[in-house]
PDB file of N, CA and C in Angstrom:
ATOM      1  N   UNK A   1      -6.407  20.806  -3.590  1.00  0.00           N
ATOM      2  CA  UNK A   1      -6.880  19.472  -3.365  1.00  0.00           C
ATOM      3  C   UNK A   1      -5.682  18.548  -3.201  1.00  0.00           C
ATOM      4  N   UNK A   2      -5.569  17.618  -2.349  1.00  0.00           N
ATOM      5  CA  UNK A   2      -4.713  16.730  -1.944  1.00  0.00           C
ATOM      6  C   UNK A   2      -5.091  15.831  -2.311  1.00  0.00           C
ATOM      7  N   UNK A   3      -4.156  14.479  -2.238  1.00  0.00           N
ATOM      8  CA  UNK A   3      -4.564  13.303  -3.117  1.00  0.00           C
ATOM      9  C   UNK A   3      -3.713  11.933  -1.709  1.00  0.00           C
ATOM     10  N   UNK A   4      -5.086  11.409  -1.524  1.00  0.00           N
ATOM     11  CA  UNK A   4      -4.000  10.339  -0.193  1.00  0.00           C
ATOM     12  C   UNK A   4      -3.866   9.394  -0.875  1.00  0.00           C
ATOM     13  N   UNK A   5      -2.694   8.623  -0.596  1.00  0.00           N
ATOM     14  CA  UNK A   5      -2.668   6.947  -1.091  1.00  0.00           C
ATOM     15  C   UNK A   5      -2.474   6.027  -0.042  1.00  0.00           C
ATOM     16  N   UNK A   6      -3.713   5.329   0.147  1.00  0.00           N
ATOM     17  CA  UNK A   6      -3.632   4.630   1.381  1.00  0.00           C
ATOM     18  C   UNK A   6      -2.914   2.774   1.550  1.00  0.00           C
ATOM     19  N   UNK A   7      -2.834   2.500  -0.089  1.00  0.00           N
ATOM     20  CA  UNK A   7      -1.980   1.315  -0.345  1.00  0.00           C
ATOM     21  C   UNK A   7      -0.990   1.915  -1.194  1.00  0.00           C
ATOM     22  N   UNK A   8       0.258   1.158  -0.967  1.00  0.00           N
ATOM     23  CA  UNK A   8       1.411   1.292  -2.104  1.00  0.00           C
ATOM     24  C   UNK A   8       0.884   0.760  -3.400  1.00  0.00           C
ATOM     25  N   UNK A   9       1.552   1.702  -4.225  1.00  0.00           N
ATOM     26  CA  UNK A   9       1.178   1.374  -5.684  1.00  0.00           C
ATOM     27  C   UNK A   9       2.228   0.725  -6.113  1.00  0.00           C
ATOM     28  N   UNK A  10       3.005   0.041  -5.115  1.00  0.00           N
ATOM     29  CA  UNK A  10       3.902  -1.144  -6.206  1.00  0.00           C
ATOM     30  C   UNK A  10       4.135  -2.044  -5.151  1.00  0.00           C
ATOM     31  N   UNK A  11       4.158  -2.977  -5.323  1.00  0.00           N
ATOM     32  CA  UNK A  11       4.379  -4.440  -4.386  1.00  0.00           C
ATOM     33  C   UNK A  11       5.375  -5.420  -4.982  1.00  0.00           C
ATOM     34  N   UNK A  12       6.777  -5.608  -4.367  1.00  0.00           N
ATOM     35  CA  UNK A  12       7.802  -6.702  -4.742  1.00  0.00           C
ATOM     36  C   UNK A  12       7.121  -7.704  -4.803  1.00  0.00           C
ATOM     37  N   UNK A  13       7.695  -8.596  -5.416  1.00  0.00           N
ATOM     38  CA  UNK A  13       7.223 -10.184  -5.516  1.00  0.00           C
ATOM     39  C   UNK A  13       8.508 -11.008  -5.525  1.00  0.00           C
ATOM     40  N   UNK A  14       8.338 -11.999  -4.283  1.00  0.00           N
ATOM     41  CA  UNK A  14       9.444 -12.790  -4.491  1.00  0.00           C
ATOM     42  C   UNK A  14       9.539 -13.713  -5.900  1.00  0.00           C
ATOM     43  N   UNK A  15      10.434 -14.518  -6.308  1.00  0.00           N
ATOM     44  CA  UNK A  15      10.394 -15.008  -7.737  1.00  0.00           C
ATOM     45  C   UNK A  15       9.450 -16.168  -7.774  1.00  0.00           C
ATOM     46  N   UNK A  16       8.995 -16.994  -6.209  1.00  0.00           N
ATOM     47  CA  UNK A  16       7.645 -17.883  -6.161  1.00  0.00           C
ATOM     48  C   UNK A  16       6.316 -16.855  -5.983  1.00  0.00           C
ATOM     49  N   UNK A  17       6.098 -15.934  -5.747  1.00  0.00           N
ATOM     50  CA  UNK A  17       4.940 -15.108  -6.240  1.00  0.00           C
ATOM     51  C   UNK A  17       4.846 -14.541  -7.340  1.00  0.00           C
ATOM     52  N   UNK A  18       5.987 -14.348  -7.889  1.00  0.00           N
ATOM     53  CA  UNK A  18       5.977 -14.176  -9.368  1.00  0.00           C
ATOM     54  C   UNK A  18       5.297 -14.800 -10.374  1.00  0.00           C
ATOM     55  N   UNK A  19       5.941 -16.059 -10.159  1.00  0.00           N
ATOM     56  CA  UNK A  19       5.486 -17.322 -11.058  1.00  0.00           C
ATOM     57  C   UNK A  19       4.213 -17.635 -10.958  1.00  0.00           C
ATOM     58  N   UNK A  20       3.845 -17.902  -9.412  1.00  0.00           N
ATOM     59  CA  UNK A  20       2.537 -17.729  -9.322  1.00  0.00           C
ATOM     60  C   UNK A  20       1.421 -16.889 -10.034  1.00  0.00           C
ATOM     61  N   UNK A  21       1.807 -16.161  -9.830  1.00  0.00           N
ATOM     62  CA  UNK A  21       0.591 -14.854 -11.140  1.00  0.00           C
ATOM     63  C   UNK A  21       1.144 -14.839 -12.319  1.00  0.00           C
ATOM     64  N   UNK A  22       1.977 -15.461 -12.486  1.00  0.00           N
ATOM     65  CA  UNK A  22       1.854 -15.343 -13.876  1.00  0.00           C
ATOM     66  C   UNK A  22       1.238 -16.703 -14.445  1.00  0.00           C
ATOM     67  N   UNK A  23       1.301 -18.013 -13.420  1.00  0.00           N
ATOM     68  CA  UNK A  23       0.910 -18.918 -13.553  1.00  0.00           C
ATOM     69  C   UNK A  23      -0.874 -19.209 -13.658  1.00  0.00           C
ATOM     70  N   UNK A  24      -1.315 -18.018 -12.351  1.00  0.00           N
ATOM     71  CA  UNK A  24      -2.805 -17.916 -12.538  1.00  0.00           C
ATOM     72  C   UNK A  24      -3.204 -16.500 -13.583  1.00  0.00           C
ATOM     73  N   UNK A  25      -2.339 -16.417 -13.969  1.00  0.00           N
ATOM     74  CA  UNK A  25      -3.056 -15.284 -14.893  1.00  0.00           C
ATOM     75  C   UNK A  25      -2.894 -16.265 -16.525  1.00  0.00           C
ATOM     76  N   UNK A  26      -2.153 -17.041 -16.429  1.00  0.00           N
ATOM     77  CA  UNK A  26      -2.182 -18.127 -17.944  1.00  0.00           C
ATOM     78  C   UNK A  26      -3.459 -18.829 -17.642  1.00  0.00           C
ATOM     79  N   UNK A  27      -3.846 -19.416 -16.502  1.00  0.00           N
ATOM     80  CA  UNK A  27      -4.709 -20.025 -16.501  1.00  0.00           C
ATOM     81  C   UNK A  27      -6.380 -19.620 -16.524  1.00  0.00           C
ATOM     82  N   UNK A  28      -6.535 -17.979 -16.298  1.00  0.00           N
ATOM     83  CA  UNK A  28      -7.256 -17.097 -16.179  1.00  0.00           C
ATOM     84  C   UNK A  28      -7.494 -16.721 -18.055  1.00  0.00           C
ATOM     85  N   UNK A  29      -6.467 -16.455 -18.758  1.00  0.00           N
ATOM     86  CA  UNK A  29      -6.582 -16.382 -20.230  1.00  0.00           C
ATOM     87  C   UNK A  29      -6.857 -17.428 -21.363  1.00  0.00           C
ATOM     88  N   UNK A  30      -6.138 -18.294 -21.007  1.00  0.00           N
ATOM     89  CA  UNK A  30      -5.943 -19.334 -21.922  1.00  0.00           C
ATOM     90  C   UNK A  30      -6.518 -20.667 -21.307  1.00  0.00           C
ATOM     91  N   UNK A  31      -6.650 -21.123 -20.108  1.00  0.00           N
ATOM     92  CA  UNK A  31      -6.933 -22.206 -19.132  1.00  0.00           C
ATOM     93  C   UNK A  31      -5.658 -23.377 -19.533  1.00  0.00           C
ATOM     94  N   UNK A  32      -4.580 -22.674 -19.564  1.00  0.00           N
ATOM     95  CA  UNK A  32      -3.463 -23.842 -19.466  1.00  0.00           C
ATOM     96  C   UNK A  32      -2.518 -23.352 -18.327  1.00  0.00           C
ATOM     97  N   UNK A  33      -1.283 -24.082 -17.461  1.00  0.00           N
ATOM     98  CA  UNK A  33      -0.569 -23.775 -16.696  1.00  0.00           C
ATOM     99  C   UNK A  33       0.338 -22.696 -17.303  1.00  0.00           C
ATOM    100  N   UNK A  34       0.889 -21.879 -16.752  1.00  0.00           N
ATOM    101  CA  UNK A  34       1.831 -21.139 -16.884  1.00  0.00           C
ATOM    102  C   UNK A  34       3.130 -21.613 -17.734  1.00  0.00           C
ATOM    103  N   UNK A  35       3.204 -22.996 -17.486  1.00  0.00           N
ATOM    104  CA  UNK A  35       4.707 -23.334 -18.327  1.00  0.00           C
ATOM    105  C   UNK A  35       3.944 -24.537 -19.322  1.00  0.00           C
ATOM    106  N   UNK A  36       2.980 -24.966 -19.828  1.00  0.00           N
ATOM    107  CA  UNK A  36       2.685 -24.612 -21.008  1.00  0.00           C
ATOM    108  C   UNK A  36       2.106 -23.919 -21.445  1.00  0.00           C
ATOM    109  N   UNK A  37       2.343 -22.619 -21.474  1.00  0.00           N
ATOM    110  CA  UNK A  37       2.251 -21.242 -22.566  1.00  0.00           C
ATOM    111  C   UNK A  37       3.546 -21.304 -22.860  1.00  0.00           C
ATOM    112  N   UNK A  38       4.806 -21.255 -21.750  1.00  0.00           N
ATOM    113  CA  UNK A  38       5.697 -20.867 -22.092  1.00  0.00           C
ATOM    114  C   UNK A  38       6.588 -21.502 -23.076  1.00  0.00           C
ATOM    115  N   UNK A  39       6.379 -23.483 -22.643  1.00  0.00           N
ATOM    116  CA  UNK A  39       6.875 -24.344 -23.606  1.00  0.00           C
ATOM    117  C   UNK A  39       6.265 -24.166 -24.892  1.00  0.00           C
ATOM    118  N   UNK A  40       4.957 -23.640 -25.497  1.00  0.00           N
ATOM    119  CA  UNK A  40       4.402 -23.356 -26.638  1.00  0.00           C
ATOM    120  C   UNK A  40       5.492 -22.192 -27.156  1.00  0.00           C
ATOM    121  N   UNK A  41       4.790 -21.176 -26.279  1.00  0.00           N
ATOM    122  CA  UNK A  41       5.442 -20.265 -26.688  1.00  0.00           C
ATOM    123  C   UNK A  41       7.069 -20.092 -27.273  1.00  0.00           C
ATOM    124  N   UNK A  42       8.155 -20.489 -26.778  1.00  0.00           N
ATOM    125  CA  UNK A  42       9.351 -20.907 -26.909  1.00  0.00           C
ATOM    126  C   UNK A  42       9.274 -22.367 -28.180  1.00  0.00           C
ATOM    127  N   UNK A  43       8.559 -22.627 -28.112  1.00  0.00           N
ATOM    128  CA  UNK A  43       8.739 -23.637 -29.676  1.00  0.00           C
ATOM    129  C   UNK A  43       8.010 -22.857 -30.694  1.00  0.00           C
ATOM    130  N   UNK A  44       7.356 -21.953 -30.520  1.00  0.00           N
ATOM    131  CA  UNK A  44       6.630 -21.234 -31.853  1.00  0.00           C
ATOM    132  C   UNK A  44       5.150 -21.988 -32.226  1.00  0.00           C
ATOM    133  N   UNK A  45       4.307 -22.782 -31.202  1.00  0.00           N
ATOM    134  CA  UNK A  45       3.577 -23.389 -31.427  1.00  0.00           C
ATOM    135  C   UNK A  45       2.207 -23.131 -30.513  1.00  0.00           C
ATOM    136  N   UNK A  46       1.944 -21.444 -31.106  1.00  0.00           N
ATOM    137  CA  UNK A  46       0.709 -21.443 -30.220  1.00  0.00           C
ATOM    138  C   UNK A  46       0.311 -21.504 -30.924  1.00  0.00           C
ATOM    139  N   UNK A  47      -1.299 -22.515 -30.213  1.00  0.00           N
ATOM    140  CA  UNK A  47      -2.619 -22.535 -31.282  1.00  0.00           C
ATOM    141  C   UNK A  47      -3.137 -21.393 -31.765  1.00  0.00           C
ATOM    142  N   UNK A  48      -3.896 -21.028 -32.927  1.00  0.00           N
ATOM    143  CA  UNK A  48      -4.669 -20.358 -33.267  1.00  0.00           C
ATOM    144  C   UNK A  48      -5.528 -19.605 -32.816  1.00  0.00           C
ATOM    145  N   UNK A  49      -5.952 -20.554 -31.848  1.00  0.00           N
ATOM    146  CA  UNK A  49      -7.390 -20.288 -31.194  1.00  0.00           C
ATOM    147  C   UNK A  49      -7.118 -19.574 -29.963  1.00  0.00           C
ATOM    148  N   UNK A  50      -5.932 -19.256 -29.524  1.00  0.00           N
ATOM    149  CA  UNK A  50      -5.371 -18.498 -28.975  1.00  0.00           C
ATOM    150  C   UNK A  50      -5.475 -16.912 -29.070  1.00  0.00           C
ATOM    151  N   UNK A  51      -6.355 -16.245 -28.162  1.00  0.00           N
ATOM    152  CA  UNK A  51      -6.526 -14.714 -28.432  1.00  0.00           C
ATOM    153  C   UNK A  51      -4.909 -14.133 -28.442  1.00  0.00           C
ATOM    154  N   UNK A  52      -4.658 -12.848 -29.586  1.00  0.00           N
ATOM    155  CA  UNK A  52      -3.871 -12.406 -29.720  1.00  0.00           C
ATOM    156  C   UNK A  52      -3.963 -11.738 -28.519  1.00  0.00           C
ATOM    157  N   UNK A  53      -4.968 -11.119 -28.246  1.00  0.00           N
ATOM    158  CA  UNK A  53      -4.956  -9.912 -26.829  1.00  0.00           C
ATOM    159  C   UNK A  53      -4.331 -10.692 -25.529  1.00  0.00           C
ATOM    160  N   UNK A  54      -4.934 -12.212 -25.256  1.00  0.00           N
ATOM    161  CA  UNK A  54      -4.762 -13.085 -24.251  1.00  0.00           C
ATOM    162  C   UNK A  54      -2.903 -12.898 -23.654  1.00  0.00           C
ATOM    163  N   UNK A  55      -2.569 -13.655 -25.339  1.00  0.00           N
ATOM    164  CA  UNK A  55      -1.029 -13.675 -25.630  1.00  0.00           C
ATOM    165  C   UNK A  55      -0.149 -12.521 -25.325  1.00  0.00           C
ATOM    166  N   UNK A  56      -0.620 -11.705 -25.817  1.00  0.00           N
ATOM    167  CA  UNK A  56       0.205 -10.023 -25.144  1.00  0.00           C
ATOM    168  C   UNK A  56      -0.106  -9.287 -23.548  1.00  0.00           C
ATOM    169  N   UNK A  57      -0.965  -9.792 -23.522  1.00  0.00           N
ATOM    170  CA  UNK A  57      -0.831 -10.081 -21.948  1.00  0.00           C
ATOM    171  C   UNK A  57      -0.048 -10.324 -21.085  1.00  0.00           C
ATOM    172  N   UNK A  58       0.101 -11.703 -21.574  1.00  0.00           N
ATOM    173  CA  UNK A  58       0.993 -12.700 -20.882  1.00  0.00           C
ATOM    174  C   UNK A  58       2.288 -12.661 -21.251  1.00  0.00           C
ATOM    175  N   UNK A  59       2.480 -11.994 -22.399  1.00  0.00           N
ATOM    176  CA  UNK A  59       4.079 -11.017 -22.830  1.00  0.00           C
ATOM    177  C   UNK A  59       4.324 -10.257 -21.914  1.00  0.00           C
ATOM    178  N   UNK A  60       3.551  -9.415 -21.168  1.00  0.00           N
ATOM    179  CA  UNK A  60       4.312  -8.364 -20.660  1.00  0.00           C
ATOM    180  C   UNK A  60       4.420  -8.993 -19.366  1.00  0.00           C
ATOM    181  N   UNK A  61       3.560  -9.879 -18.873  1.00  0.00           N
ATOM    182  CA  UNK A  61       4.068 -10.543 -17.332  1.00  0.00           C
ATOM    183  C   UNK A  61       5.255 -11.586 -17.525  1.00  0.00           C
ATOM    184  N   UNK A  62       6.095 -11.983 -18.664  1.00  0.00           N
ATOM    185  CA  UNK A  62       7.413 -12.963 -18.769  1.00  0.00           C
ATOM    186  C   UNK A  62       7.727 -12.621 -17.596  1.00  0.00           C
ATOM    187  N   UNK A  63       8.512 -11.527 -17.060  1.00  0.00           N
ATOM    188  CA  UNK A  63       9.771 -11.235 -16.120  1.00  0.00           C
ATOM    189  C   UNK A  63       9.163 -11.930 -15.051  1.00  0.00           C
ATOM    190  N   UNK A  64       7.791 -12.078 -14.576  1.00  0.00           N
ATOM    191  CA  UNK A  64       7.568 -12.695 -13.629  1.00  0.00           C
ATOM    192  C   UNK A  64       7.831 -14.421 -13.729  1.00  0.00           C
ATOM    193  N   UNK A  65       8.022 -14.868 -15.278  1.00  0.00           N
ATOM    194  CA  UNK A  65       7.701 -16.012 -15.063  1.00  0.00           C
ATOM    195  C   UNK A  65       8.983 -16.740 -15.403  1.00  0.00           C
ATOM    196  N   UNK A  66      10.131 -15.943 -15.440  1.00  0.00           N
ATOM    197  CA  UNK A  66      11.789 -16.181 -15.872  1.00  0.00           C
ATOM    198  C   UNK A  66      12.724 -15.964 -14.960  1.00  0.00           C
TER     199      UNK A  66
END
């Protein structure tokens, strides 16, 4: 059995498409912009009410948003 792949399984992102998804994916979790998560985040002042799952999420997309 053979296996086709008819899209690439990895796609560059310039550093403005980057930001971008990481910008709509903050706003998709949390409903705030992308750079306030990050200004929270970087002062140590996320709310509570903030899903832990949401937050680790949006940990592993940083590189897109730095």
């Amino acid at each position: 059995m053979s296996i086709t792949v008819e899209t690439p399984l990895a796609t560059e992102l310039t550093p403005e498409e980057g930001s971008a998804l990481f910008d709509r994916a903050a706003r998709e979790e949390l409903g705030v912009e992308g750079s306030e998560f990050l200004r929270r985040l970087d002062e140590g002042s996320v709310p509570r009410e903030w899903s832990e799952d949401a937050i680790c999420r949006l940990e592993i997309l940083l590189p897109f948003a730095r």
